[in-house]
Protein backbone atom coordinates (compact mmCIF):
# COMPACT_ATOMS: atom_id res chain seq x y z
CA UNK A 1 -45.53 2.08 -5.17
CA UNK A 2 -42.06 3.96 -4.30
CA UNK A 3 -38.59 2.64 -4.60
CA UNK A 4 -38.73 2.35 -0.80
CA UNK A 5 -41.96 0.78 -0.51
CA UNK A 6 -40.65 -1.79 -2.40
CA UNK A 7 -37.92 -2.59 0.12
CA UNK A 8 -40.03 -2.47 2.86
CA UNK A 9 -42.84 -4.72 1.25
CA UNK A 10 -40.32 -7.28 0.38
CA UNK A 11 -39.91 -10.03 2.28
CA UNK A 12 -36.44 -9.73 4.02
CA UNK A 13 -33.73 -12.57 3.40
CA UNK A 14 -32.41 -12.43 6.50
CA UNK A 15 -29.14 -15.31 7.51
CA UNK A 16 -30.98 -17.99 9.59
CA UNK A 17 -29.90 -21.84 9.34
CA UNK A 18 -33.00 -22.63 6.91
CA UNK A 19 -32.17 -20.35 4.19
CA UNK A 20 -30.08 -21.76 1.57
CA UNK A 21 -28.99 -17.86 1.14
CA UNK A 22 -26.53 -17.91 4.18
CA UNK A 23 -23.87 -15.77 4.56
CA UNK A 24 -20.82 -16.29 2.46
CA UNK A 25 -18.90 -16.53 5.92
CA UNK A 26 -21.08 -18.62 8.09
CA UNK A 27 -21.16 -22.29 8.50
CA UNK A 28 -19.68 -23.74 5.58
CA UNK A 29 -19.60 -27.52 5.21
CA UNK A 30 -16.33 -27.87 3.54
CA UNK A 31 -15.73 -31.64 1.71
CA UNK A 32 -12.76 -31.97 4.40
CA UNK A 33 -15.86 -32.47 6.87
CA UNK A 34 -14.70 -29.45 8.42
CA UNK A 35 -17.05 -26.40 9.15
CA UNK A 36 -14.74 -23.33 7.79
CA UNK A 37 -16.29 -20.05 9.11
CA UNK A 38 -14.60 -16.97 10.21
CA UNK A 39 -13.76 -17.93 13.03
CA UNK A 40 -12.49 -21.06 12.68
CA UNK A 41 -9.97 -20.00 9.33
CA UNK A 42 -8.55 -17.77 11.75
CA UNK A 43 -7.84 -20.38 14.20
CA UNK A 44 -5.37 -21.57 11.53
CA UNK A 45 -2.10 -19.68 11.53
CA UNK A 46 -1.45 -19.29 8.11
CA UNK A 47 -5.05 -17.85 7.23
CA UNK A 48 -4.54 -15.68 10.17
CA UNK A 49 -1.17 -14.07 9.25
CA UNK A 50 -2.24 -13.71 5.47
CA UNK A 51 -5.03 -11.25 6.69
CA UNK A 52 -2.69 -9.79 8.66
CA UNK A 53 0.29 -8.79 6.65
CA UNK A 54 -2.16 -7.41 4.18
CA UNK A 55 -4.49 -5.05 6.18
CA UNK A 56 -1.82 -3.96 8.00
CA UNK A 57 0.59 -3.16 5.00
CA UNK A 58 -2.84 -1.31 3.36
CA UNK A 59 -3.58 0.33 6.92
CA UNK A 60 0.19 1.71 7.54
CA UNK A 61 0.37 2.81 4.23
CA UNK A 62 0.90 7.14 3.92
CA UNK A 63 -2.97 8.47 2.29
CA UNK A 64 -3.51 11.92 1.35
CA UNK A 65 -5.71 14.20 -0.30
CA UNK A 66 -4.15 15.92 -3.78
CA UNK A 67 -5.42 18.66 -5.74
CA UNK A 68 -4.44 18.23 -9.57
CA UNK A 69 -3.50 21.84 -10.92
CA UNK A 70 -2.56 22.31 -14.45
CA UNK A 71 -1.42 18.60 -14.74
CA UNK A 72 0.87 19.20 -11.54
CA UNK A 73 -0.52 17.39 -7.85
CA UNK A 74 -0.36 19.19 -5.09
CA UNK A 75 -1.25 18.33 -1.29
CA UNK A 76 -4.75 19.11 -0.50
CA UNK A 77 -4.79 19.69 3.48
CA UNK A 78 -6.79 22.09 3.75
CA UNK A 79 -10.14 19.97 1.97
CA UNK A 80 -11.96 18.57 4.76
CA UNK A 81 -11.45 15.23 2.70
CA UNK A 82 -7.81 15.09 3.92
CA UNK A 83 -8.96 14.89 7.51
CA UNK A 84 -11.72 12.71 6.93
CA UNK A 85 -9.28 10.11 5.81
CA UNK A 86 -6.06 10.79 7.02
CA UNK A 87 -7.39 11.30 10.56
CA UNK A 88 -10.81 10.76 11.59
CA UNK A 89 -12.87 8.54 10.06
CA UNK A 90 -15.45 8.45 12.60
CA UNK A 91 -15.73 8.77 16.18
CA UNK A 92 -13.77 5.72 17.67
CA UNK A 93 -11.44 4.75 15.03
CA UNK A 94 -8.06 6.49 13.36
CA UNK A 95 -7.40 6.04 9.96
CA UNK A 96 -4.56 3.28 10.38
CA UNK A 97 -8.03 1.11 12.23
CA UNK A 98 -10.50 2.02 10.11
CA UNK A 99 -8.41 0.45 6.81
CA UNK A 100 -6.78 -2.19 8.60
CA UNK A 101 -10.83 -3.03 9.61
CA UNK A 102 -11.51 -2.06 5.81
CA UNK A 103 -9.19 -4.66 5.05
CA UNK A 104 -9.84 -7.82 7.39
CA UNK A 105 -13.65 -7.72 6.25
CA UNK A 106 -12.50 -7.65 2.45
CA UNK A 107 -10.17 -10.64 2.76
CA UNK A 108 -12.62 -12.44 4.90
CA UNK A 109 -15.91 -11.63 3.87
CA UNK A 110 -15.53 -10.61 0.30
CA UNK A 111 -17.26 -7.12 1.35
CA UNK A 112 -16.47 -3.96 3.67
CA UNK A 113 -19.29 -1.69 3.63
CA UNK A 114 -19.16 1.87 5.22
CA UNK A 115 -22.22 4.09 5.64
CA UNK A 116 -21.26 7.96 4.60
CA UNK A 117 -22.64 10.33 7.13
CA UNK A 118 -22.94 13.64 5.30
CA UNK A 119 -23.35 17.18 7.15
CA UNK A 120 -26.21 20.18 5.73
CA UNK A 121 -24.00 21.00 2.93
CA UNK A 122 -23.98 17.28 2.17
CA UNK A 123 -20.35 16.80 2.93
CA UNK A 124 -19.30 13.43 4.02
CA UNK A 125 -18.29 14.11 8.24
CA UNK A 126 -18.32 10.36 9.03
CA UNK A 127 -17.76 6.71 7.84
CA UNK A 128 -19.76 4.09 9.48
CA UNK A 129 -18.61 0.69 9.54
CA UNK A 130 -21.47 -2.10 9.23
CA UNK A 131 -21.47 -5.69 9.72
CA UNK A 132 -21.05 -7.27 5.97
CA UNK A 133 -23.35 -10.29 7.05
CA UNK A 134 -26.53 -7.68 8.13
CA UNK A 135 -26.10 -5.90 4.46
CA UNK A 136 -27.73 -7.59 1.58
CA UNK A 137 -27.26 -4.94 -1.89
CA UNK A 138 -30.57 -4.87 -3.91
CA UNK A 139 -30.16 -4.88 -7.86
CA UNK A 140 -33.73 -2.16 -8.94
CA UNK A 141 -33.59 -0.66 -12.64
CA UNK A 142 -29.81 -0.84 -12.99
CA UNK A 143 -29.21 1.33 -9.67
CA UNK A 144 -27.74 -0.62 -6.31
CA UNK A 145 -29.55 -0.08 -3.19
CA UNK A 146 -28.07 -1.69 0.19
CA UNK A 147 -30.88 -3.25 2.53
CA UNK A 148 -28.97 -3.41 5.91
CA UNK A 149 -31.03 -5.87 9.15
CA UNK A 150 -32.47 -2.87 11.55
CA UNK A 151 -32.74 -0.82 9.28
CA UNK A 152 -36.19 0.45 7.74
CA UNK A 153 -35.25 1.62 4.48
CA UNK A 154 -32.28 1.00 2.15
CA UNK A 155 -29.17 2.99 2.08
CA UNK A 156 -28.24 4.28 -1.72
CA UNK A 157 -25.57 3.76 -3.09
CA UNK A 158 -24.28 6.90 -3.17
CA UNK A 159 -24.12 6.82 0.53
CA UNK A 160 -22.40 3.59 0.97
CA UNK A 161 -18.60 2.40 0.59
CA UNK A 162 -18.96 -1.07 -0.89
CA UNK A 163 -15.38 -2.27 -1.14
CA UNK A 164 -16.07 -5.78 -2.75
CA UNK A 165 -13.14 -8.29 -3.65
CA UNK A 166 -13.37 -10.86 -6.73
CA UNK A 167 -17.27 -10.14 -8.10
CA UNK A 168 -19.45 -12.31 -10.84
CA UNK A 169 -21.74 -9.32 -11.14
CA UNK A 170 -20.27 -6.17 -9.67
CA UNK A 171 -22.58 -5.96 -7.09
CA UNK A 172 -21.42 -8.47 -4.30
CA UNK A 173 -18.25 -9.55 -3.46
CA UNK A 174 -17.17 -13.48 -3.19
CA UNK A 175 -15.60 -14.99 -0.15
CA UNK A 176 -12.35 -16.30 -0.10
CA UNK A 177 -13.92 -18.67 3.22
CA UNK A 178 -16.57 -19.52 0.30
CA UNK A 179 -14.65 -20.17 -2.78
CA UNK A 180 -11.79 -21.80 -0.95
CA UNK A 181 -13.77 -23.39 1.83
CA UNK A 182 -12.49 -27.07 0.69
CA UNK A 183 -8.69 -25.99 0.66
CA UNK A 184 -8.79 -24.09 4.08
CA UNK A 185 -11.15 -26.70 5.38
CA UNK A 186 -8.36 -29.71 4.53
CA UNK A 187 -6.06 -27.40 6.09
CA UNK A 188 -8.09 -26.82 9.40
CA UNK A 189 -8.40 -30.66 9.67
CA UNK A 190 -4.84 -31.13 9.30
CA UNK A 191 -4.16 -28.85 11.86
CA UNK A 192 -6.50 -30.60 14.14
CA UNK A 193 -5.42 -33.91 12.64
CA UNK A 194 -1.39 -32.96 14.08
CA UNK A 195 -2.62 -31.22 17.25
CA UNK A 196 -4.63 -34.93 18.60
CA UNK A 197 -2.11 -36.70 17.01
CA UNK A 198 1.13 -34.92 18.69
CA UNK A 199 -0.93 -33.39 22.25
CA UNK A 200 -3.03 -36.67 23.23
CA UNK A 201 -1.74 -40.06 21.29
CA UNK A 202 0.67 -42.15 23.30
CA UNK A 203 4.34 -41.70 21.89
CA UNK A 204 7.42 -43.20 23.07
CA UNK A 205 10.67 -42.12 21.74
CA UNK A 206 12.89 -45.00 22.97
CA UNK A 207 12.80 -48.01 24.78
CA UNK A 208 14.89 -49.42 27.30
CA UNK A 209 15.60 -53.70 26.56
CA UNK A 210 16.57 -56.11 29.63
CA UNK A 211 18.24 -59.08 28.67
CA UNK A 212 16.24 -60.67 32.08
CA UNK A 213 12.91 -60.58 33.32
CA UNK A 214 11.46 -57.99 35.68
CA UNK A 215 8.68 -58.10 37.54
CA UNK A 216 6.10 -54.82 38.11
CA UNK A 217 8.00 -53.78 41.16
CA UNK A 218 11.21 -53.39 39.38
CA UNK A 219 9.78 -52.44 36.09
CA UNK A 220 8.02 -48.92 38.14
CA UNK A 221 11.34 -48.52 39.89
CA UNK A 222 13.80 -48.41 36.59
CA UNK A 223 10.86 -46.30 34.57
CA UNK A 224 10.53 -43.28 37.48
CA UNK A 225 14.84 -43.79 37.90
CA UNK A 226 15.07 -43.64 34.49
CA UNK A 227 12.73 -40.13 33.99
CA UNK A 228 14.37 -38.17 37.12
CA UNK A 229 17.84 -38.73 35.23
CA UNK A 230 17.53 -38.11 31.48
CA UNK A 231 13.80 -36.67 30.84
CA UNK A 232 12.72 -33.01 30.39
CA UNK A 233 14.63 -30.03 28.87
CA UNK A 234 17.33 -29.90 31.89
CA UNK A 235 18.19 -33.54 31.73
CA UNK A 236 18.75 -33.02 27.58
CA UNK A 237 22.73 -34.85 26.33
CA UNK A 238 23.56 -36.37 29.56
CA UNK A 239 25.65 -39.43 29.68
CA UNK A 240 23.27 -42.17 30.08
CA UNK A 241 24.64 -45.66 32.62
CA UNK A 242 23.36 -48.70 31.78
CA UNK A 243 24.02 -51.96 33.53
CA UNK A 244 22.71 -55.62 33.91
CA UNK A 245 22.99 -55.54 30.40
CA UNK A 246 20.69 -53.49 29.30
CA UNK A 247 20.10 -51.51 25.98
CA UNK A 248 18.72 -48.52 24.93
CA UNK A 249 16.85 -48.11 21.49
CA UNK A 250 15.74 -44.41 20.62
CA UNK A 251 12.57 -44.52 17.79
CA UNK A 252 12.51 -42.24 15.05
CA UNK A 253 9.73 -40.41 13.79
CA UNK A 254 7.41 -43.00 11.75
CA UNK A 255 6.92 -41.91 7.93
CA UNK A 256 3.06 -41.36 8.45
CA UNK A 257 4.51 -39.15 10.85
CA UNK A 258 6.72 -36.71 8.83
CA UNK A 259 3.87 -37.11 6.20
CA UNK A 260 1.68 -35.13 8.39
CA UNK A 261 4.18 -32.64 9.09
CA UNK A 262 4.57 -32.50 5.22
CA UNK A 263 0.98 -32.30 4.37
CA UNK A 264 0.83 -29.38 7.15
CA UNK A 265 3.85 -27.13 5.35
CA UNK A 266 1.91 -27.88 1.95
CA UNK A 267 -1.19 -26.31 3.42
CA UNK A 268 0.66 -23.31 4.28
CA UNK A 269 1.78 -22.74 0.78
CA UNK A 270 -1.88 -23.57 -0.41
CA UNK A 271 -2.85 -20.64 1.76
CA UNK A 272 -0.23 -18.27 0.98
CA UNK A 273 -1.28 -19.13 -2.83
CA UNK A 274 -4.80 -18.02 -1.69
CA UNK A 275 -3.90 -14.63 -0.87
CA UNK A 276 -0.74 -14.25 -2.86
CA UNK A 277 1.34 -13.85 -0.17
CA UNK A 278 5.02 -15.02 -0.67
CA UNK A 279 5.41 -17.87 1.73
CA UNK A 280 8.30 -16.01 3.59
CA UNK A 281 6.24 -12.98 5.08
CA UNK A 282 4.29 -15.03 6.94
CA UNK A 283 7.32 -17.37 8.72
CA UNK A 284 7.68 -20.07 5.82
CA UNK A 285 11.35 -19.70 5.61
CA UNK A 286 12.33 -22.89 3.74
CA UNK A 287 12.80 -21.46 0.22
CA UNK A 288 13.63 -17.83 1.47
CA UNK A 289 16.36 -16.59 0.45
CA UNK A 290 18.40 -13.06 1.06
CA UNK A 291 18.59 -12.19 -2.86
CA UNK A 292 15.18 -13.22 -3.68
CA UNK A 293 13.55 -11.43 -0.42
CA UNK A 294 14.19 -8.19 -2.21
CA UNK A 295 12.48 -9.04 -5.34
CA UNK A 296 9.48 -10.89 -3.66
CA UNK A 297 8.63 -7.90 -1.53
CA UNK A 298 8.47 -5.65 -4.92
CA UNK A 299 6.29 -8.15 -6.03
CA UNK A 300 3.61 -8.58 -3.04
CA UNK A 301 3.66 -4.63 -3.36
CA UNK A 302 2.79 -4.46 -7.25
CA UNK A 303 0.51 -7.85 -7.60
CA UNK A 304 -0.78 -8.37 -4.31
CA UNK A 305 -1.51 -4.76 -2.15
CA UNK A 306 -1.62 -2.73 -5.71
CA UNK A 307 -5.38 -4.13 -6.85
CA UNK A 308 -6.53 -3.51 -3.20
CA UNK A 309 -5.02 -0.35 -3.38
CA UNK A 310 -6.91 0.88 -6.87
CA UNK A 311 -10.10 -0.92 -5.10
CA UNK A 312 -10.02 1.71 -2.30
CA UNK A 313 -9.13 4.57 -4.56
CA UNK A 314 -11.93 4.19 -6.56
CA UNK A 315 -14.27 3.87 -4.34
CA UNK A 316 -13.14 6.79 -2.28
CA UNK A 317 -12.89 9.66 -4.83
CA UNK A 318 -15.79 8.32 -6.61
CA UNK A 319 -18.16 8.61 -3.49
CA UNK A 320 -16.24 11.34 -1.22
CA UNK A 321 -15.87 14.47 -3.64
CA UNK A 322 -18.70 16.41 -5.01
CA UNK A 323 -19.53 16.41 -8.24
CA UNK A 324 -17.77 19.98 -9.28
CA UNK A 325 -14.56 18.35 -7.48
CA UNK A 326 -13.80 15.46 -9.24
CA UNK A 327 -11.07 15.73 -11.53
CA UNK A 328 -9.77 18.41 -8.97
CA UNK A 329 -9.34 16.09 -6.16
CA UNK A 330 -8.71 12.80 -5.56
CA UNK A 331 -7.27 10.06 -2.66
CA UNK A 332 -3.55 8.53 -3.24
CA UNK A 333 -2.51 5.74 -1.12
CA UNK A 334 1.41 5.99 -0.84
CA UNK A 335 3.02 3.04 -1.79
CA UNK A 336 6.51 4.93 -2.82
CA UNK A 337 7.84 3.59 0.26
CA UNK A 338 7.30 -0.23 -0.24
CA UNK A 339 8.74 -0.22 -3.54
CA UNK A 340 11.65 0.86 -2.13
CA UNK A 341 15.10 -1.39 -2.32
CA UNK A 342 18.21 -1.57 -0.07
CA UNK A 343 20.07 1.71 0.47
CA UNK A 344 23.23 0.96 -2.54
CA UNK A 345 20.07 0.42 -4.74
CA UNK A 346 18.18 3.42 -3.74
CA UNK A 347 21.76 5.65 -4.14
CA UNK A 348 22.11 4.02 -7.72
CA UNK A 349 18.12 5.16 -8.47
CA UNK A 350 18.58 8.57 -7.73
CA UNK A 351 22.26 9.31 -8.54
CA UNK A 352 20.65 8.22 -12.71
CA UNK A 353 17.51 10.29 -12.14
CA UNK A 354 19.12 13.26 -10.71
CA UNK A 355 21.54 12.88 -13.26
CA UNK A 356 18.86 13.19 -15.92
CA UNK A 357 16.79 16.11 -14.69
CA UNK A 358 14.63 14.03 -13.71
CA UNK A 359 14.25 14.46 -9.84
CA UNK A 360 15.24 17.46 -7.76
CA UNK A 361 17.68 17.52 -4.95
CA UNK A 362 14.28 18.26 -2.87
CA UNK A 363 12.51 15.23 -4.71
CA UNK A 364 14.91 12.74 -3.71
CA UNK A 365 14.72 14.38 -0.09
CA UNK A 366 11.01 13.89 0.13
CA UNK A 367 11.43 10.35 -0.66
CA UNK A 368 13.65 9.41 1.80
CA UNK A 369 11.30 11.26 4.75
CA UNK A 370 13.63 14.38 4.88
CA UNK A 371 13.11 18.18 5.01
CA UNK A 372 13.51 20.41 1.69
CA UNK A 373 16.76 22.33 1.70
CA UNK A 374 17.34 25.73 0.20
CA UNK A 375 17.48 25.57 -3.52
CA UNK A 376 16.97 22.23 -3.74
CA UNK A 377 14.02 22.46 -6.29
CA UNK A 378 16.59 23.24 -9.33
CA UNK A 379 16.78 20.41 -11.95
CA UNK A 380 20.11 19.53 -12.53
CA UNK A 381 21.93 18.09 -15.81
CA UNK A 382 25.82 17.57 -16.88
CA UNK A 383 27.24 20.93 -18.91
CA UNK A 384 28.50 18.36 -21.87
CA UNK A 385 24.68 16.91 -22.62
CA UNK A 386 23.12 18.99 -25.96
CA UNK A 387 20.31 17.75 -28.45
CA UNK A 388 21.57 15.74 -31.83
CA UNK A 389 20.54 19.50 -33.36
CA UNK A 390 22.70 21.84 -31.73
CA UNK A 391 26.08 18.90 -32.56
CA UNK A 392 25.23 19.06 -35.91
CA UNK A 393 25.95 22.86 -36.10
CA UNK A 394 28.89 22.80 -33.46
CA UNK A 395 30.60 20.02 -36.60
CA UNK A 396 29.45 22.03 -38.90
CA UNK A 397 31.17 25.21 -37.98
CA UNK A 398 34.40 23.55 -37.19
């Protein structure tokens, strides 16, 4: 029996309600008592805005093909690579979509899986993107094979972008809805928790106090008076009148009250902690600051985007190039542009490397998005710099 008899032999573990194999991403009972799936995490802000600023800080991000020649890169346009990533992945989607889609199935699901459509010549023409919860990878003699629902045989490996996220085996990667489903869950019923509380219980935030008695008729009359003058966003700091003796008592939020609110700007942080976002690029302003902003961003770039970034990499110029071309080529995400600070740091950065001989005039130029100017390849260092060697001899002699 044939590798591919066995797949189609096998019984299929397909996601229905009775199997205790459901997707990572489907109808998890959280301990909150909350059912965290993907839909409902992204119902909650803070889960919602995570995935964003990453696939879209990944998707934005400059890619191109380079061409290593004599231990110098060069930009590869011209290999059909370089279009296949930089412009068309496939039919309906540009290259900015088809990462930022890349992206939200990682963070969500664990797994992004892309099937490689190759040409005669075996080049890859087209990137396919499939469903994570209809792929199921297959584990046969130490080789992965990826059984996908509708189709009849698997897809090898060699054929298939698997971009997994944290992995026990290396094979399939784990959910953040799955391994976090009891922190995002508490979170979702918090959110629910504040929206009943705060959209549908009764709250009154004052009370007017007669010193008499009034009866229905009176009481209906001084309520509706009372609402026409000083409720609603209009009415807001007017002078309020009151006579017959009367009193006005305003009631402040109850402490089970701002302990909700609390509890709700704790699971924010919980989330950002999740996805190692800092707190602030996602609209938690409290402990934002202007001099540490700087300094975080640096720090979502290298800790946060840069594993993602290595993920995609790999898989890319691992499964893209031919055999005879890698070494030759290979896929660079651009992340130059992140890492960059305000512009007195970025003058101090190049003024010391320029300086040095380190950068060209050109160099710097390319960095900052500009055109190369005439002669501005030269390497340039100070006239008074010489080697420890050639001062000896100049002390010498005199």
């Amino acid at each position: 029996m044939g590798l591919f008899d066995f797949f189609r032999l096998r019984p299929s573990k397909r996601h229905n309600q009775n199997d205790t194999f459901i997707s990572q991403s489907v109808g998890l009972n959280a301990n909150s008592g909350t059912i965290v799936d993907e839909n409902s995490a992204l119902n909650f802000s803070a889960v919602w805005a995570c995935i964003r600023v990453i696939s879209e800080a990944i998707a934005s991000l400059p890619i191109q093909v380079y061409r290593d020649v004599d231990g110098n890169k060069q930009i590869a346009r011209e290999n059909p690579i370089h279009k296949l990533v930089a412009w068309d992945p496939n039919y309906y989607m540009t290259s900015y979509t088809w990462r930022e889609c890349l992206m939200t199935n990682l963070l969500i699901h664990g797994n992004s899986y892309f099937i490689i459509e190759r040409n005669n010549q075996q080049r890859p023409v087209a990137l396919h993107y499939i469903d994570p919860d209809k792929v199921e990878p297959k584990k046969v003699d130490g080789r992965v094979y990826y059984e996908i629902e509708g189709y009849s045989e698997p897809i090898l490996s060699e054929n298939m972008l698997h971009f997994m996220g944290l992995s026990y085996d290396g094979c399939k990667g784990k959910s953040v809805l799955s391994a976090q489903s009891d922190t995002i869950g508490l979170s979702l019923g918090a959110n629910v928790t504040a929206t009943s509380y705060f959209g549908n219980s009764s709250q009154i935030f004052g009370v007017l106090k007669h010193p008499g008695k009034l009866n229905e008729e009176s009481v209906q009359r001084l309520k509706q008076s009372w609402n026409n003058q000083y409720s609603g966003p209009y009415n807001s700091n007017k002078t309020a009148v009151l006579e017959d003796g009367m009193d006005f008592k305003p009631i402040t939020i109850p402490a089970a009250d701002r302990q909700l609110l609390e509890s709700r700007r704790f699971q924010v942080e919980e989330i950002a902690r999740i996805f190692r976002v800092p707190p602030y690029l996602i609209g938690d302003l409290q402990k934002a600051n202007y001099n540490s902003m700087e300094q975080l961003s640096i720090d979502f770039v290298r800790h946060t985007l840069r594993p993602y970034l290595v993920n995609i990499e790999s898989e890319l110029n691992r499964k893209l190039f031919r055999e005879s071309e890698r070494g030759q080529f290979y896929i660079k995400l651009k992340v130059e542009g992140l890492l960059r600070g305000d512009s007195q740091s970025r003058a101090t950065f190049y003024r010391e490397l320029l300086s040095m001989g380190v950068l060209s005039i050109n160099e710097v130029r390319q960095m900052e998005d500009l055109n190369d100017i005439v002669d501005g390849d030269k390497h340039l260092v100070p006239l008074n710099f010489t080697d420890i060697e050639n001062l000896n001899n100049i002390q010498n002699e005199e």
